[in-house]
C-alpha atoms as a PDB file:
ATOM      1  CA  UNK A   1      -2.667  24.257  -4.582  1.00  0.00           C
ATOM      2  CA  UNK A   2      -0.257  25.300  -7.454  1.00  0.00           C
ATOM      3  CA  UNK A   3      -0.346  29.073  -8.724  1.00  0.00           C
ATOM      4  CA  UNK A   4      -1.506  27.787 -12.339  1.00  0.00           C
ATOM      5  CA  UNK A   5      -4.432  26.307 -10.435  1.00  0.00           C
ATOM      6  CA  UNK A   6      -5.166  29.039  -8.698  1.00  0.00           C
ATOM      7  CA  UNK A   7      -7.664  31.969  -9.365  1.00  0.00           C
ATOM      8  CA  UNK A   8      -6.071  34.716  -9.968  1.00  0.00           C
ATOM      9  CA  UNK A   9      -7.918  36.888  -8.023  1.00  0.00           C
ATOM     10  CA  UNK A  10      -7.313  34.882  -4.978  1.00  0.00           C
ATOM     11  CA  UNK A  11      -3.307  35.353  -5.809  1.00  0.00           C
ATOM     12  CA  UNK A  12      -3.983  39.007  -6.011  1.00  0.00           C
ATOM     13  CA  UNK A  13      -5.273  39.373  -2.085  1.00  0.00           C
ATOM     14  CA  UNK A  14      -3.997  41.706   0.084  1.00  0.00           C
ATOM     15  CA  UNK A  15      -1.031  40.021   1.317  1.00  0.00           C
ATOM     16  CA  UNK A  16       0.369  42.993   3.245  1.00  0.00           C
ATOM     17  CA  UNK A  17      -0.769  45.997   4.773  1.00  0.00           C
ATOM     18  CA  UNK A  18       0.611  47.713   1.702  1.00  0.00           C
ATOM     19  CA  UNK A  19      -1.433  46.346  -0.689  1.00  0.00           C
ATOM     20  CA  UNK A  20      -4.463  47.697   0.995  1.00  0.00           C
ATOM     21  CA  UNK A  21      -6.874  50.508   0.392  1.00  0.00           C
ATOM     22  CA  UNK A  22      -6.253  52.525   3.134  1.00  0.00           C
ATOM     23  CA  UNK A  23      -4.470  55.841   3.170  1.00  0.00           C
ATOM     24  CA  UNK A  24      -0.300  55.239   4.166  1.00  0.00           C
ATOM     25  CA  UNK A  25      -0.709  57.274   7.390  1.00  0.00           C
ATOM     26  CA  UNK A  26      -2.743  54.413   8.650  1.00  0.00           C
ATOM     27  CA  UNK A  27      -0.570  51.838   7.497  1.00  0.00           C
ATOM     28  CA  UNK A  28       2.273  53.232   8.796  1.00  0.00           C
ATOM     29  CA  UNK A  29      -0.267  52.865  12.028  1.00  0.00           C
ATOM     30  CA  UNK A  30      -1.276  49.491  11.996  1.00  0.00           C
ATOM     31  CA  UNK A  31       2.500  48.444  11.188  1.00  0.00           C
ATOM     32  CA  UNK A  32       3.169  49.967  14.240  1.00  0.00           C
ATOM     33  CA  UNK A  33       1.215  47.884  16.274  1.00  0.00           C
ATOM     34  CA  UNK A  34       2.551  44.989  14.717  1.00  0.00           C
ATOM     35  CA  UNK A  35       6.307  45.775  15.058  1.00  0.00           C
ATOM     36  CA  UNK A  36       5.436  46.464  18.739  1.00  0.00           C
ATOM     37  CA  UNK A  37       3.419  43.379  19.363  1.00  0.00           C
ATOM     38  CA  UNK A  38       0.704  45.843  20.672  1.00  0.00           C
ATOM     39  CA  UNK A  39      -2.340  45.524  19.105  1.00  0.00           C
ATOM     40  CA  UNK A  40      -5.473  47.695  19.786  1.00  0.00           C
ATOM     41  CA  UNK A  41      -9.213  46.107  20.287  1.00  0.00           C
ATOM     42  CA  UNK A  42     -10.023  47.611  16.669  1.00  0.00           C
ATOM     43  CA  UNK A  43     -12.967  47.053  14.516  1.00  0.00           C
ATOM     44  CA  UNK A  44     -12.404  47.421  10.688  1.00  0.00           C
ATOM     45  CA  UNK A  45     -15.988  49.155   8.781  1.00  0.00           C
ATOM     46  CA  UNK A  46     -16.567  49.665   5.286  1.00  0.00           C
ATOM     47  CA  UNK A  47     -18.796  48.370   2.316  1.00  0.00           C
ATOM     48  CA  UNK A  48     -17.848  45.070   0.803  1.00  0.00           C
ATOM     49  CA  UNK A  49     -14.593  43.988  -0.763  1.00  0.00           C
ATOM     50  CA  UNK A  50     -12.213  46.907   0.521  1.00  0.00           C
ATOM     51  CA  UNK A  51     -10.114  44.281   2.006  1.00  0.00           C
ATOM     52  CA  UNK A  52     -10.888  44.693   6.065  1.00  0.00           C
ATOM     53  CA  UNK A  53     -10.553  40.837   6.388  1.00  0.00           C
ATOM     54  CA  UNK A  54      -7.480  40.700   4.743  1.00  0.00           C
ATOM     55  CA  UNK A  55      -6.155  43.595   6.849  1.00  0.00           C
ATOM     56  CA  UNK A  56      -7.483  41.573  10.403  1.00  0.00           C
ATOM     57  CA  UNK A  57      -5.071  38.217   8.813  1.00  0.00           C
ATOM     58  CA  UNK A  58      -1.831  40.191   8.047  1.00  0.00           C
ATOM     59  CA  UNK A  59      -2.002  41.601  11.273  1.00  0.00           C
ATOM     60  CA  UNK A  60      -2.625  38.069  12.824  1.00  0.00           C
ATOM     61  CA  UNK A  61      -0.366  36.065  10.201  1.00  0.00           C
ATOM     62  CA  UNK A  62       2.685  38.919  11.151  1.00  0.00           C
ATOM     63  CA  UNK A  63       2.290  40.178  14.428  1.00  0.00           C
ATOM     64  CA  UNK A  64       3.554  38.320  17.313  1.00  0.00           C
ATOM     65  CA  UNK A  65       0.821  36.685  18.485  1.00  0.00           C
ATOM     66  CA  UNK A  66      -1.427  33.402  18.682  1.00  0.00           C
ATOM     67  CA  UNK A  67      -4.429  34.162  16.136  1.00  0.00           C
ATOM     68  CA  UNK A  68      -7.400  32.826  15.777  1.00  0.00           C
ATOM     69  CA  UNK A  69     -10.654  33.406  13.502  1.00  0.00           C
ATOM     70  CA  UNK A  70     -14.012  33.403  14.081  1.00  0.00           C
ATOM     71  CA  UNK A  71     -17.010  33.369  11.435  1.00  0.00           C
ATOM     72  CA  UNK A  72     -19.394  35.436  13.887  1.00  0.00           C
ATOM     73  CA  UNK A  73     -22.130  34.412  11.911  1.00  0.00           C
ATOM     74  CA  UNK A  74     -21.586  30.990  13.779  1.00  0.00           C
ATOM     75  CA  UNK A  75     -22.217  32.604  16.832  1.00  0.00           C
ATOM     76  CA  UNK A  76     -25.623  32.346  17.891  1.00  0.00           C
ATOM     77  CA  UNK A  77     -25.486  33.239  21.125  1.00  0.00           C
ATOM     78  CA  UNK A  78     -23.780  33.614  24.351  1.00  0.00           C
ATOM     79  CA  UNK A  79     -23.413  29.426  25.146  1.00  0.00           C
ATOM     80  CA  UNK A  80     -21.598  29.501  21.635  1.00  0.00           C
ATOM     81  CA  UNK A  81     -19.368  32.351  22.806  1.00  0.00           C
ATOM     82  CA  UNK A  82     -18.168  31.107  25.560  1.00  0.00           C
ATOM     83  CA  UNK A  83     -17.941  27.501  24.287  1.00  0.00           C
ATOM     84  CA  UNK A  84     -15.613  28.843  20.953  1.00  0.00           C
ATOM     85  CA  UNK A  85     -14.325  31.737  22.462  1.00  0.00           C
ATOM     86  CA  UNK A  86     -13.536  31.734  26.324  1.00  0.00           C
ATOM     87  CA  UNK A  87     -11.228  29.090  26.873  1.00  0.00           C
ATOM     88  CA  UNK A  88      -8.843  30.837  24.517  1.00  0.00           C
ATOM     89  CA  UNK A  89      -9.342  34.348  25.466  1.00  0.00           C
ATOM     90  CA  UNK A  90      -9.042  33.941  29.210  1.00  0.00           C
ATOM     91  CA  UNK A  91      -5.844  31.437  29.229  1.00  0.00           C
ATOM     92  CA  UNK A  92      -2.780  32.681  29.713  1.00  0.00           C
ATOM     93  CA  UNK A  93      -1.107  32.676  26.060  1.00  0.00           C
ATOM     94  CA  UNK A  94       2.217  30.179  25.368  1.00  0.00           C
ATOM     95  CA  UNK A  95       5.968  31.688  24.813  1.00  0.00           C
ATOM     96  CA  UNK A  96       4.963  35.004  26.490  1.00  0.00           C
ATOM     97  CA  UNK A  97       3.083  36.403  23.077  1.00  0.00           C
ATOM     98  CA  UNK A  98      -0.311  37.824  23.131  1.00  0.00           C
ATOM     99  CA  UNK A  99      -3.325  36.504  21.626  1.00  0.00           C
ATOM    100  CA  UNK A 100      -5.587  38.057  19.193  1.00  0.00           C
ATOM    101  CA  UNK A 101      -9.008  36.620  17.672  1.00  0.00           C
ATOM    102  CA  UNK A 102     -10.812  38.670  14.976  1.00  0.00           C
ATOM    103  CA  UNK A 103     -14.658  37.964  14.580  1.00  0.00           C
ATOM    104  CA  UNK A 104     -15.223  38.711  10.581  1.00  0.00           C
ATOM    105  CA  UNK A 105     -18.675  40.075   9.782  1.00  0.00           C
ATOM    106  CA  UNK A 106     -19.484  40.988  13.092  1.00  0.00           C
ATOM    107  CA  UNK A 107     -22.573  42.877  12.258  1.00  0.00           C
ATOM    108  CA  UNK A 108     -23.824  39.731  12.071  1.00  0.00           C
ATOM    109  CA  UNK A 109     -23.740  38.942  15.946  1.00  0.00           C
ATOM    110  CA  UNK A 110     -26.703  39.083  18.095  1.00  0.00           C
ATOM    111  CA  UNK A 111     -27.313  42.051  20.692  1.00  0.00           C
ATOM    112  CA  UNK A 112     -27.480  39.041  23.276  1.00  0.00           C
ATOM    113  CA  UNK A 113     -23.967  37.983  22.246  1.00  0.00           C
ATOM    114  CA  UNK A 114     -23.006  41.768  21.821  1.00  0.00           C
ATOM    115  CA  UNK A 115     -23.319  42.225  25.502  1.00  0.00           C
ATOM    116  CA  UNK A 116     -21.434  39.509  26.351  1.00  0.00           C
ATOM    117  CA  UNK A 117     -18.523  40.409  24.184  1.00  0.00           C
ATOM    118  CA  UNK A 118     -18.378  43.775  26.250  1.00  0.00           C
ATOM    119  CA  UNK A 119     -17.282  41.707  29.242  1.00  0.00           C
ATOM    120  CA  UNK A 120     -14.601  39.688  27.161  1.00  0.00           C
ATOM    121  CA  UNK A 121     -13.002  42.606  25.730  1.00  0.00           C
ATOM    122  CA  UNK A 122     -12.726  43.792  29.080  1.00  0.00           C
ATOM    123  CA  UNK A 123     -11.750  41.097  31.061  1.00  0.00           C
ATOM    124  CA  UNK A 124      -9.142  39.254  28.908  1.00  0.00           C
ATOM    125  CA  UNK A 125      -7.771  42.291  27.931  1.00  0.00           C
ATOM    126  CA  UNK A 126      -4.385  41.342  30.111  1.00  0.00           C
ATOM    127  CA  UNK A 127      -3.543  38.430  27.614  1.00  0.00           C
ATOM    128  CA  UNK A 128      -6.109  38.854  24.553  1.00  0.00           C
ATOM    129  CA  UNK A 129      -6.932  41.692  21.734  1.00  0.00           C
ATOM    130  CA  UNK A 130      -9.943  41.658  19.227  1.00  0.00           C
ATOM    131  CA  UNK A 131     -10.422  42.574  15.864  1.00  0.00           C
ATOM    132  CA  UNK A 132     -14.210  43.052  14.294  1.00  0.00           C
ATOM    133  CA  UNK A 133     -14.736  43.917  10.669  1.00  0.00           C
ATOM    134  CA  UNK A 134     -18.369  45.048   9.895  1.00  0.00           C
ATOM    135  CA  UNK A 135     -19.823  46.323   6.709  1.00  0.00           C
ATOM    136  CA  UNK A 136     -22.511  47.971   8.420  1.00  0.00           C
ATOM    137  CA  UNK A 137     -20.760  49.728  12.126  1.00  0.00           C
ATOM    138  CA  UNK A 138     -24.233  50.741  12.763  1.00  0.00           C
ATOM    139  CA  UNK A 139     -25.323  47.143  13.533  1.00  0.00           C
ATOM    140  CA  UNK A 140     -22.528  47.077  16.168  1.00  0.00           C
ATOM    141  CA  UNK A 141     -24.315  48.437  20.027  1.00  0.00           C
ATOM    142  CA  UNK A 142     -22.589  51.638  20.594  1.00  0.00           C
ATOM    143  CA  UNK A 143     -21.662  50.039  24.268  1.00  0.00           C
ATOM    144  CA  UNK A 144     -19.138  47.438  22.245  1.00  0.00           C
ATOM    145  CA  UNK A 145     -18.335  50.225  19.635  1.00  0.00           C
ATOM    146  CA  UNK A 146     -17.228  52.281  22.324  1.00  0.00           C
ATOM    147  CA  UNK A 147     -14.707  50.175  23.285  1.00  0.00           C
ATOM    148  CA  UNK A 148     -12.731  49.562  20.170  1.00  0.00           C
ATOM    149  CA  UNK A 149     -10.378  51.602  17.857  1.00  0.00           C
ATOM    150  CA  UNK A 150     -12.585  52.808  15.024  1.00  0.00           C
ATOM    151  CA  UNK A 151     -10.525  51.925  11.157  1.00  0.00           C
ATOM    152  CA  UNK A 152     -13.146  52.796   8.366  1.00  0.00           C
ATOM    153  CA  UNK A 153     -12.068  51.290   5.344  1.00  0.00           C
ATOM    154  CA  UNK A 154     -13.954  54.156   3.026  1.00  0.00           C
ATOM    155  CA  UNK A 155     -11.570  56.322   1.087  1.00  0.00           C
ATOM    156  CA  UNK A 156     -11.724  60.266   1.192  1.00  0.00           C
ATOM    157  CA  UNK A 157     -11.091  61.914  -1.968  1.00  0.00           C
ATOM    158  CA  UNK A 158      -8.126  63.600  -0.961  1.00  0.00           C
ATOM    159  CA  UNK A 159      -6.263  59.837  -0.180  1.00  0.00           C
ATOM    160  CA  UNK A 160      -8.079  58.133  -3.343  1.00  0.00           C
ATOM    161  CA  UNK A 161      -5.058  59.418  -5.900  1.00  0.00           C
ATOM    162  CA  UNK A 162      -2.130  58.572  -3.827  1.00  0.00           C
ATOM    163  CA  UNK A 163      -3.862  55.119  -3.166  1.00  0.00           C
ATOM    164  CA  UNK A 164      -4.928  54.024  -6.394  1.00  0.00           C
ATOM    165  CA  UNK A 165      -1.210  54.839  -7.594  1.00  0.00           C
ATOM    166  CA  UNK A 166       0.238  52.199  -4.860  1.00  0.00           C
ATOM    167  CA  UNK A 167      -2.472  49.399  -6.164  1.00  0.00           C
ATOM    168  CA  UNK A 168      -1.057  50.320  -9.750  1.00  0.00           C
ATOM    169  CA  UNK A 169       2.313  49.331  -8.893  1.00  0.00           C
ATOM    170  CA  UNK A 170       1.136  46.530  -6.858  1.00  0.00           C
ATOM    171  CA  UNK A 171      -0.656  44.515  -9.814  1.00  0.00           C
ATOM    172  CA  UNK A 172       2.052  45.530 -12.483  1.00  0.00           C
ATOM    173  CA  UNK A 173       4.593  43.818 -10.068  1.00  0.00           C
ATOM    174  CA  UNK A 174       2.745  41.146  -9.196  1.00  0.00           C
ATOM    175  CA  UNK A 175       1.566  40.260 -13.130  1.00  0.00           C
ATOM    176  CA  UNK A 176       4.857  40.460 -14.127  1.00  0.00           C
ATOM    177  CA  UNK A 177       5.803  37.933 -11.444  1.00  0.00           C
ATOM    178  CA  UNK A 178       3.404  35.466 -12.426  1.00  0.00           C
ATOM    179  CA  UNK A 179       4.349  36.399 -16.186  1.00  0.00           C
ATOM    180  CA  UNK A 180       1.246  37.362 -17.068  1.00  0.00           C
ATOM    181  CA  UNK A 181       0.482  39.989 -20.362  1.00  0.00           C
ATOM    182  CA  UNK A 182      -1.428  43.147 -19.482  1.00  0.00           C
ATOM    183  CA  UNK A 183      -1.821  46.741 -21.139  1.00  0.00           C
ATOM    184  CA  UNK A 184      -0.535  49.371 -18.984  1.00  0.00           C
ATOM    185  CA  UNK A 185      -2.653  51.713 -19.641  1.00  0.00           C
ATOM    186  CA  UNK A 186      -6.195  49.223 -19.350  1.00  0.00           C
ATOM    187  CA  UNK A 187      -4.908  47.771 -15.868  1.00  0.00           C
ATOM    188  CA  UNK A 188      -4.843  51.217 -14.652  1.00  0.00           C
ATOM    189  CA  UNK A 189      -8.961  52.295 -15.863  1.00  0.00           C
ATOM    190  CA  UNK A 190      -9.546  48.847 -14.095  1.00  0.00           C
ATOM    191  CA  UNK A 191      -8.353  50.056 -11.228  1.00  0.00           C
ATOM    192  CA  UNK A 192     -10.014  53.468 -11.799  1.00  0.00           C
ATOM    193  CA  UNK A 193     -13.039  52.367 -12.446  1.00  0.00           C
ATOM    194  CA  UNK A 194     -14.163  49.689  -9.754  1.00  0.00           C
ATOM    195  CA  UNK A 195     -11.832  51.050  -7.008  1.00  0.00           C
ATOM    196  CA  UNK A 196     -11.879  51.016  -4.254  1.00  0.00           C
ATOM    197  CA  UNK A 197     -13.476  47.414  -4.201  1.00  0.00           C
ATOM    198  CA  UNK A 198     -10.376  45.214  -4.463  1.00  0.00           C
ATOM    199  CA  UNK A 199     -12.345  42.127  -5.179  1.00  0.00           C
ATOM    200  CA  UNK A 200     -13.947  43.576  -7.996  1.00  0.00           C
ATOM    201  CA  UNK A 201     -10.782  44.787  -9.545  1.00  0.00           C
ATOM    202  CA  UNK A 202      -9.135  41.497  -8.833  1.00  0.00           C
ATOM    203  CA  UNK A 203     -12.362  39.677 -10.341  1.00  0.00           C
ATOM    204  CA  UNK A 204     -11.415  42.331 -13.373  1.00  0.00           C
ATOM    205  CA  UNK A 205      -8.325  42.007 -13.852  1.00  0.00           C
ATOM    206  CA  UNK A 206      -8.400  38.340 -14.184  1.00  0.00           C
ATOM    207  CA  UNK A 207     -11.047  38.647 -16.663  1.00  0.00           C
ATOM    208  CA  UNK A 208      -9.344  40.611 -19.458  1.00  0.00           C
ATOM    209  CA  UNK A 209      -5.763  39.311 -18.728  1.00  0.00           C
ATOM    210  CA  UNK A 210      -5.422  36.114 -17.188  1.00  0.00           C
END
């Protein structure tokens, strides 16, 4: 699909780890593990629209490593799991990279399924790395949650300046690329105002300027 046809809040997603809401000390983090190849069992938490499933897909787009997605909605219980999920978890992966597979809305999976994800994080662990995002981490059993890297998504108030000033720059950048007329001075009480949702300044943005 061409960029005229395109929402413009779709062409405004998170398309690197910079563009996210999180504070740069966690970027510089998660870059980290991607420059290595080593990526943590992690699970990304936070309300709605913060951008946690765009984080899991740069990893998995840049990273070295055969990626996968899974809408854990779709899994209903432990049959599904091990009919989506086992095959490529457990085999070995191709040209020596890793493999990673992020379940999106995970608070959505059963307890049943829960359990048995406990064992594949553990057992694949050789040749296979998870991601989880979750709106709500208190739907996740604290015997998974305990073996992932906690990344909340929230924003203290001592990041929220530094961060909103990247996002600035980010859409004035990327409206002048697609040649685009904005006011300074309203993009940045867009931002102000429904950050630190990045859909709903997105949704915004293309409102009033697009």
């Amino acid at each position: 699909m061409s960029n005229e046809r395109q929402l413009l809040s779709e062409l405004l997603r998170p398309q690197q780890l910079s563009d996210l809401t999180l504070p740069q000390k966690e970027i510089d983090r998660l870059q980290k593990m991607i420059d290595s190849g080593n990526i943590m069992n992690m699970i990304f938490y936070g309300p709605p629209g913060l951008g946690k499933t765009s984080a899991a897909r740069v990893i998995g787009d840049t990273a070295n490593v055969t990626f996968v997605e899974v809408n854990a909605a779709s899994i209903l219980g432990p049959k599904d799991l091990r009919r989506d999920m086992e095959g490529f978890a457990t085999s070995m992966p191709m040209f020596g990279n890793s493999k990673l597979c992020l379940f999106d809305e995970a608070d959505y999976i059963s307890k049943q399924v829960q359990a048995s994800l406990r064992h594949l994080v553990e057992s694949t662990s050789d040749n296979c790395r998870f991601l989880f995002t979750a709106n709500d981490i208190r739907r996740i059993t604290e015997a998974l949650r305990s073996r992932l890297k906690h990344i909340s998504f929230d924003i203290s108030s001592v990041d929220k300046s530094a961060v909103i000033e990247r996002l600035v720059a980010r859409y004035e950048t990327k409206l002048g690329e697609l040649g685009i007329q904005y006011e300074p001075q309203r993009l940045r009480e867009l931002v102000g105002i429904y950050f630190p949702d990045l859909r709903s300044i997105a949704n915004n943005v293309e409102f009033e300027f697009a």
